[in-house]
N, C-alpha and C. Protein backbone atom coordinates (compact mmCIF):
# COMPACT_ATOMS: atom_id res chain seq x y z
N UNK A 1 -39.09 0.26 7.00
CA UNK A 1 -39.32 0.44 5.58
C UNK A 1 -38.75 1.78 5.12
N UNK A 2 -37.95 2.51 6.20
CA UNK A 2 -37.16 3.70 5.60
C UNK A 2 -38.12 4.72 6.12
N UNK A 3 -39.20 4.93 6.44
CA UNK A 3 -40.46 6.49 7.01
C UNK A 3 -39.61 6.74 8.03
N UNK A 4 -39.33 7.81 7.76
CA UNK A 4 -39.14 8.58 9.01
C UNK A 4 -40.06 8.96 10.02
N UNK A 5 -39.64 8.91 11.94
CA UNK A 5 -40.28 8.93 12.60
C UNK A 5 -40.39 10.26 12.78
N UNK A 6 -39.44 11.35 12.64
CA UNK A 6 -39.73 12.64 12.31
C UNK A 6 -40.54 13.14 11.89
N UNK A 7 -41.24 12.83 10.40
CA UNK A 7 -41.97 13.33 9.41
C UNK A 7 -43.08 13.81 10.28
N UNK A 8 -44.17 14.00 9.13
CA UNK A 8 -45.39 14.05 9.89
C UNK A 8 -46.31 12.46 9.78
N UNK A 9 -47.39 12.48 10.97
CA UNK A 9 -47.81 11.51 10.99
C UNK A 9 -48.63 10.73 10.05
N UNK A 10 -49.27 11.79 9.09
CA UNK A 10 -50.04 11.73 8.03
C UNK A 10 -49.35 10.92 6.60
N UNK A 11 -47.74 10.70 6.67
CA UNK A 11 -47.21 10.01 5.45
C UNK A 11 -47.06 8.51 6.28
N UNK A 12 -47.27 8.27 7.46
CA UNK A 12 -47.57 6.87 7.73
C UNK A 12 -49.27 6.16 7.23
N UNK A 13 -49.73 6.90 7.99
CA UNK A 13 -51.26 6.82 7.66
C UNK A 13 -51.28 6.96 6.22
N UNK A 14 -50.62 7.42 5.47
CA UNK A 14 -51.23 7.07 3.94
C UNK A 14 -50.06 5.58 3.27
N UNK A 15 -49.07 5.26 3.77
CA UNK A 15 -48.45 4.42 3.41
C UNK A 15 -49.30 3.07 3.76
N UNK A 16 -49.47 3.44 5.34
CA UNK A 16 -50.22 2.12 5.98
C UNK A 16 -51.49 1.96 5.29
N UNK A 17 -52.43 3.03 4.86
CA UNK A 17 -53.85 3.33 3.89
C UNK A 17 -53.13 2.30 2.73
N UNK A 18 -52.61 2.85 1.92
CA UNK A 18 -52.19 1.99 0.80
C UNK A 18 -51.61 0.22 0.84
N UNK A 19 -50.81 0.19 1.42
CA UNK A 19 -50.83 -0.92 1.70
C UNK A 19 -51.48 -1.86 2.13
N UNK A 20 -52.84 -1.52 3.03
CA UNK A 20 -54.00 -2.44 3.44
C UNK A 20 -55.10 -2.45 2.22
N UNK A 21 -54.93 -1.31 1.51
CA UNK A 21 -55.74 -1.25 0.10
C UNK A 21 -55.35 -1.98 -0.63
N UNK A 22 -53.89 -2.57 -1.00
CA UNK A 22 -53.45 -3.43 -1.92
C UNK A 22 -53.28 -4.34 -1.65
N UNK A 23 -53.36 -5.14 -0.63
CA UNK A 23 -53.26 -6.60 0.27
C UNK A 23 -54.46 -6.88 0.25
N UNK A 24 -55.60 -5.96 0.50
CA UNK A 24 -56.92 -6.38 0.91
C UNK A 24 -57.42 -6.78 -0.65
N UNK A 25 -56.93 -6.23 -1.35
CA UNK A 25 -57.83 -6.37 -2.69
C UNK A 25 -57.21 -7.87 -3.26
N UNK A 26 -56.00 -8.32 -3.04
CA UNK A 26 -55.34 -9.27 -3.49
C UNK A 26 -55.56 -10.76 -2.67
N UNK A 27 -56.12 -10.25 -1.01
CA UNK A 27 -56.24 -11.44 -0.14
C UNK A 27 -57.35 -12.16 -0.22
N UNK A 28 -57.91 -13.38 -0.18
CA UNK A 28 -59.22 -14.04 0.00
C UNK A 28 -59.58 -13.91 1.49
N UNK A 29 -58.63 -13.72 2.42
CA UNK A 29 -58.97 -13.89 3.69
C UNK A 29 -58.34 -13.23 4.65
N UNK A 30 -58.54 -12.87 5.74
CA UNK A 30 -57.76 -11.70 6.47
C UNK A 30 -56.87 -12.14 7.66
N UNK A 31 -56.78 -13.69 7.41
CA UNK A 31 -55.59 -14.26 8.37
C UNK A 31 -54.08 -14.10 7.63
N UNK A 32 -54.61 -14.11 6.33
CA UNK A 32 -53.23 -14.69 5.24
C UNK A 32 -53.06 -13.14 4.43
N UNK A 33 -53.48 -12.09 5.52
CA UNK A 33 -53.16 -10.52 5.02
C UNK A 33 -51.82 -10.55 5.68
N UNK A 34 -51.03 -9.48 4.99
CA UNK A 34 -49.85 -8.98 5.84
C UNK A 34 -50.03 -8.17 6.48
N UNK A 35 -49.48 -7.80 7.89
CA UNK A 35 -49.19 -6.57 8.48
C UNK A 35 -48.37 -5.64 8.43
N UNK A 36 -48.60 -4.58 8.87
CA UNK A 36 -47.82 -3.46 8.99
C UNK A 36 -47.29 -3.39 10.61
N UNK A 37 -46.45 -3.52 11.10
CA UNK A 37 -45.78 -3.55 12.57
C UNK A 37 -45.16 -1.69 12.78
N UNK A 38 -45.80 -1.36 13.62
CA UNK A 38 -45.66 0.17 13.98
C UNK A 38 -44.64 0.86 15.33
N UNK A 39 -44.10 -0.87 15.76
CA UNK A 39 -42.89 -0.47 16.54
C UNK A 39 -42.42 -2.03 16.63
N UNK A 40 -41.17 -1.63 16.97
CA UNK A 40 -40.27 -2.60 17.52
C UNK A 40 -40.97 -3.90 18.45
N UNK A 41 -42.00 -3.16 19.68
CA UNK A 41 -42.40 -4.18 20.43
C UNK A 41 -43.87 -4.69 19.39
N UNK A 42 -44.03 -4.88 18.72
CA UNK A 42 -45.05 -5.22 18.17
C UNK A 42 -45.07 -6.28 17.28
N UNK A 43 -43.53 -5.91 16.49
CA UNK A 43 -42.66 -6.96 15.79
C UNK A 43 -42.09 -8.24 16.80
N UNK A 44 -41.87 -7.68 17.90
CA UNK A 44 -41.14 -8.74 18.78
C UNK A 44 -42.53 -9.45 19.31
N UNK A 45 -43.61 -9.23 19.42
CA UNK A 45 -45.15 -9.58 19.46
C UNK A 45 -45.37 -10.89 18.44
N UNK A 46 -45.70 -10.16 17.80
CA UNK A 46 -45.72 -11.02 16.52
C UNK A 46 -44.62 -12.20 16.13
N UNK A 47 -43.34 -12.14 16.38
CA UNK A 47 -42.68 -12.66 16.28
C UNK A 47 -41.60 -12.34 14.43
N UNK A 48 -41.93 -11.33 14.98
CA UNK A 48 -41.35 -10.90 13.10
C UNK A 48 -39.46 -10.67 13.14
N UNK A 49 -39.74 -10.49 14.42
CA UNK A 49 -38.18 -10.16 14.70
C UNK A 49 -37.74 -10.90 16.37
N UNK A 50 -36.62 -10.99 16.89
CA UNK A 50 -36.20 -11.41 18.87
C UNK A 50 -35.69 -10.30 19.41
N UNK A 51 -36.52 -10.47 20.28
CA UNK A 51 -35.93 -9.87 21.71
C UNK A 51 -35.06 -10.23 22.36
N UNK A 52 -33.74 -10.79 21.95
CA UNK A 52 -33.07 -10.89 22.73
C UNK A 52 -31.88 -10.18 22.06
N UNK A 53 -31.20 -9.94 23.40
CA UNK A 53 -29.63 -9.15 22.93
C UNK A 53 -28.41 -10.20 21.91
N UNK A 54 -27.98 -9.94 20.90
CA UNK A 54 -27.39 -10.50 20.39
C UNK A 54 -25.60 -10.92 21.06
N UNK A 55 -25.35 -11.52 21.02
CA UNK A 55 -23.72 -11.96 21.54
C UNK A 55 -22.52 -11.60 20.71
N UNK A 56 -22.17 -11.44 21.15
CA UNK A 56 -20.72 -10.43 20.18
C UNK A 56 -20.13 -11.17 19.27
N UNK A 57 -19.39 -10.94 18.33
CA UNK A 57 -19.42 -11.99 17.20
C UNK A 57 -18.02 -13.01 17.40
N UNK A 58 -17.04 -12.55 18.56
CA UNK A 58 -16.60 -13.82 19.01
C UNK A 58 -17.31 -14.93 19.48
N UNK A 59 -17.84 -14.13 20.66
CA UNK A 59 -19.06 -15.70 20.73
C UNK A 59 -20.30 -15.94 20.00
N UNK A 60 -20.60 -15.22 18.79
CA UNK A 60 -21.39 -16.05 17.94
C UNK A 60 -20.61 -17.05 17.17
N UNK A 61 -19.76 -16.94 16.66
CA UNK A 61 -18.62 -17.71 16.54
C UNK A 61 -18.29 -19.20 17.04
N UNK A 62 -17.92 -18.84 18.37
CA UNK A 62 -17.71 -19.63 19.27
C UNK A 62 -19.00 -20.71 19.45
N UNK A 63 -20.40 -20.33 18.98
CA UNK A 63 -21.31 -20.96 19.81
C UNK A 63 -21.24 -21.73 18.30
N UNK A 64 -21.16 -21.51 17.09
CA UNK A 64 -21.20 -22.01 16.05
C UNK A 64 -20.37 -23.14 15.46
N UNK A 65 -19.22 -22.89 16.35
CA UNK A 65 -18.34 -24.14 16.31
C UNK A 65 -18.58 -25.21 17.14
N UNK A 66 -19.43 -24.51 18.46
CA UNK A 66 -20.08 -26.15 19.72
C UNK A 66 -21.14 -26.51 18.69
N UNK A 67 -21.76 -26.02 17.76
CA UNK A 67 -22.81 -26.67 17.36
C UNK A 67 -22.71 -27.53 16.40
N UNK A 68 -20.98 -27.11 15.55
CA UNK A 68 -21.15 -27.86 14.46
C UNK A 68 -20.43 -29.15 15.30
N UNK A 69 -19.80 -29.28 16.14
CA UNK A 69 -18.44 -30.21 17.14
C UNK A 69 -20.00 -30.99 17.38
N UNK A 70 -20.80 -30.62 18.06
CA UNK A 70 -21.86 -31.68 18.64
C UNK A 70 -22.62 -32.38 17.58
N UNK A 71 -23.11 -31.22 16.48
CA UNK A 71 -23.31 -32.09 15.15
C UNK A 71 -22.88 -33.38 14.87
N UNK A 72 -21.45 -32.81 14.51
CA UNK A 72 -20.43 -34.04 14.07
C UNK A 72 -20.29 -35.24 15.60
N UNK A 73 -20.15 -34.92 16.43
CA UNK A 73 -20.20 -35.82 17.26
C UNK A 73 -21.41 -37.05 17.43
N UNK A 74 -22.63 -36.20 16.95
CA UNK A 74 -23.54 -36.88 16.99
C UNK A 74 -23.84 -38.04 15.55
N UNK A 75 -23.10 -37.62 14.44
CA UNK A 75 -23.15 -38.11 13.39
C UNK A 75 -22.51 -39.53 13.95
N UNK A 76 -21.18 -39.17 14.09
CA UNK A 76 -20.34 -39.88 14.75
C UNK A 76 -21.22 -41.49 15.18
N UNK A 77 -21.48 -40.73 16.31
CA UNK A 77 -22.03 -41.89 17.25
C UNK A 77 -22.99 -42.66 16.89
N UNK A 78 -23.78 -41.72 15.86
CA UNK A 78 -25.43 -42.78 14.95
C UNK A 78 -25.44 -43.35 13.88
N UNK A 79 -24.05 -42.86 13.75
CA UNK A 79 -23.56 -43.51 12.13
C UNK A 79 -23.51 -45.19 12.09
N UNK A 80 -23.17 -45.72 13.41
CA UNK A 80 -22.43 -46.96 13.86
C UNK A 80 -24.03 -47.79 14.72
N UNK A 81 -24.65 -47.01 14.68
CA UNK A 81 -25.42 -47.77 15.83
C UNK A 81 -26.60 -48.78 14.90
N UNK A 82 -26.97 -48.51 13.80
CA UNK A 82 -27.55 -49.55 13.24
C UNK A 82 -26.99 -50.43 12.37
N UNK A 83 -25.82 -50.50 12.61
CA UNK A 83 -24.69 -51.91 11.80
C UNK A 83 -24.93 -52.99 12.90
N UNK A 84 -24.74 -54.22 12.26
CA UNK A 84 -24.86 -55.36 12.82
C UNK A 84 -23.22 -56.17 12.34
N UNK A 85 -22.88 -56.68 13.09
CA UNK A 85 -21.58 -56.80 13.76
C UNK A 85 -21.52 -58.62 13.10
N UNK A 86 -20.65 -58.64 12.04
CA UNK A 86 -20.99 -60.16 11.17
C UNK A 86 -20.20 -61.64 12.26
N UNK A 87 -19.14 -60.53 12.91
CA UNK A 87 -17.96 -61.61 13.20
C UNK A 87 -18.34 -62.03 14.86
N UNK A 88 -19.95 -62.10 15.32
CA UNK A 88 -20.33 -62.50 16.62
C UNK A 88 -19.74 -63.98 17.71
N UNK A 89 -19.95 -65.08 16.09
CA UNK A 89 -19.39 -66.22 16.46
C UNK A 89 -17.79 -66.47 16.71
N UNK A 90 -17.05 -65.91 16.39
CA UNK A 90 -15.80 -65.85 16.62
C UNK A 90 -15.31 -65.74 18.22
């Protein structure tokens, strides 16, 4: 959210103060509050963000074109499979 980890610790504690003051007053219930995530592993906890290393953008690329090729392949193949075939007796 831009705080510096430098600062002092006291402009977190009043950001995080405020923000549970204005969620709390607005929430009916404290499942459907938002959080405040205070590191990286906490977010990756939660699931707010992945842990995993990202792939270089050739092969993000690359993986984006097997996905759309299998897509289409798959269209392909299901497109045909619930037609019924008129010319049997022939």
């Amino acid at each position: 959210c831009g705080l510096s980890s430098s600062g002092a610790t006291s402009d977190v504690k009043s950001v995080t103060g405020a923000f549970v003051k204005f969620h709390s007053s607005r929430s009916s219930s404290l499942t459907g509050m938002p959080r405040i995530a205070t590191s990286l592993q906490e977010l990756i906890r939660v699931g707010g963000v992945s842990g995993e290393k990202r792939k270089n953008p050739r092969q993000r690329k690359k993986m984006r074109q097997q996905a759309m090729q299998r897509a289409n392949n798959a269209g392909v193949v299901g497109a045909g499979a619930g037609t019924v075939s008129s010319d049997k007796g022939r």
